[in-house]
Protein backbone atom coordinates (compact mmCIF):
# COMPACT_ATOMS: atom_id res chain seq x y z
CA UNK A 1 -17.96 -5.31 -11.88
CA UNK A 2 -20.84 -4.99 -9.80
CA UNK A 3 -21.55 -5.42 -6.28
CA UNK A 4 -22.71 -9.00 -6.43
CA UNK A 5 -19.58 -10.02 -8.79
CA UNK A 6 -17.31 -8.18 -5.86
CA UNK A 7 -19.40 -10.36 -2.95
CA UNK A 8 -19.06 -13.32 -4.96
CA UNK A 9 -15.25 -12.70 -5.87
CA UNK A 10 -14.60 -12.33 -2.31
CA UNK A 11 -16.55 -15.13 -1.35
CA UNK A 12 -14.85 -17.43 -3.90
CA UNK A 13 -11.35 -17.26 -1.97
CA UNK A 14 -10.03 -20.11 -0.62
CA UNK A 15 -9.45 -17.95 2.01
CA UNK A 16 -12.29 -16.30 2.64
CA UNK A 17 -13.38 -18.16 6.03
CA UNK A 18 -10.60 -16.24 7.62
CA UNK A 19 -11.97 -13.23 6.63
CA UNK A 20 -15.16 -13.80 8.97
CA UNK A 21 -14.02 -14.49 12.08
CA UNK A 22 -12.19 -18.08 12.57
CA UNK A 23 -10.59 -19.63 15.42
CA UNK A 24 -11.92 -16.87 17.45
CA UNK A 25 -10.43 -14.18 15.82
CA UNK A 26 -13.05 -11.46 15.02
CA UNK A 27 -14.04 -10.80 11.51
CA UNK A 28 -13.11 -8.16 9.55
CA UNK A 29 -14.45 -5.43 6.82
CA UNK A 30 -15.51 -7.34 4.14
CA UNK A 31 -17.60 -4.68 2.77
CA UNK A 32 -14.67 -2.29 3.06
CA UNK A 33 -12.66 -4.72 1.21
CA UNK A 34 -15.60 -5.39 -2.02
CA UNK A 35 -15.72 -1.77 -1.93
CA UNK A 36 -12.17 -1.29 -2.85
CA UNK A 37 -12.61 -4.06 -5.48
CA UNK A 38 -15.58 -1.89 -6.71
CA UNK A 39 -13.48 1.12 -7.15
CA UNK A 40 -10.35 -0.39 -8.30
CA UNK A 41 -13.15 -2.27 -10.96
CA UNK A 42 -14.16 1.35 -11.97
CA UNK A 43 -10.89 3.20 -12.39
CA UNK A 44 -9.85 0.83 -14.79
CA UNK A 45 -13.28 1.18 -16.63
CA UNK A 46 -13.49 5.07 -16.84
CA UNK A 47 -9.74 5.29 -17.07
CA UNK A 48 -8.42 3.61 -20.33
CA UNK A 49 -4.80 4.06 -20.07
CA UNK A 50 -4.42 1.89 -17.25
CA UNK A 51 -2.90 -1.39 -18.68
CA UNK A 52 -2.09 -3.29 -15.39
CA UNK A 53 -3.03 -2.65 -11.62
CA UNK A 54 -1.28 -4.54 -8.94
CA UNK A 55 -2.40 -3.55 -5.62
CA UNK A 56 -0.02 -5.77 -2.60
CA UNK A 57 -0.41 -6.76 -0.01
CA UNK A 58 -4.45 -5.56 0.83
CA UNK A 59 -4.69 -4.96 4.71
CA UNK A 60 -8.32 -6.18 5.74
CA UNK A 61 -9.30 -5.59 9.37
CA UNK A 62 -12.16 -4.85 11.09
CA UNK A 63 -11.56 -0.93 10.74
CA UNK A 64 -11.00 -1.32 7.03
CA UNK A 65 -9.41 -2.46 4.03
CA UNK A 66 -6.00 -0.44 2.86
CA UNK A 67 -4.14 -1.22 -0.12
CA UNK A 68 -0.51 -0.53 1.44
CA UNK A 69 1.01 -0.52 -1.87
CA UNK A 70 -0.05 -0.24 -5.52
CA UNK A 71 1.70 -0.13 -8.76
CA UNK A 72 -0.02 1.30 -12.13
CA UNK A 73 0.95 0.71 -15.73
CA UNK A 74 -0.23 3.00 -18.39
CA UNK A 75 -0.21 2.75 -21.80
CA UNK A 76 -0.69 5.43 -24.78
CA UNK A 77 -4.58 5.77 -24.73
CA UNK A 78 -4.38 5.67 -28.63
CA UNK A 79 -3.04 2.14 -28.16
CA UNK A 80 -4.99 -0.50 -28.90
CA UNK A 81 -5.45 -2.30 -25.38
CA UNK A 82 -3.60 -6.42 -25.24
CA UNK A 83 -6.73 -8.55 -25.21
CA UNK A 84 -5.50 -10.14 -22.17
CA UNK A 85 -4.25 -7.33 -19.49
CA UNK A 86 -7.76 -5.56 -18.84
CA UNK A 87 -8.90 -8.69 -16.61
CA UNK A 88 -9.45 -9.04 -12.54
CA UNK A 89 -7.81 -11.88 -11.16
CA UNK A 90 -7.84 -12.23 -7.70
């Protein structure tokens, strides 16, 4: 992933106008929020036992972005990875 894929997944939301600033609410840290998708991206490249990441719920405010919880599956890393777990799907 690289930092226009994490704008542009972040962008892509449905919910994204809510994210900056609607109905007079102020917007928050986007940045904060594609750089967690940035490092979440890397782990699971430079880390090849992870399997699965679930990171929820993602606090995003104007201070930050905090993932309040997050769950990790690992598999043996001399098991071949499922082609279909090592995806982002947001």
């Amino acid at each position: 992933m690289t930092d226009v894929d994490a704008r542009e997944a972040v962008r892509s939301l449905r919910g994204s106008p809510l994210l900056f600033g609607y109905r007079g609410r102020p917007p928050v840290d986007v940045a904060a929020l594609e750089q967690l998708l940035l490092r979440v991206a890397r782990l699971a490249d430079e880390v090849p036992e992870v399997a699965e990441m679930d990171l929820n719920p993602v606090v995003v405010s104007p201070r930050g972005a905090v993932a309040v919880d997050v769950k990790v599956r690992l598999r043996r890393a001399d098991a071949p990875p499922p082609p279909d777990l090592r995806r982002l799907r947001t």
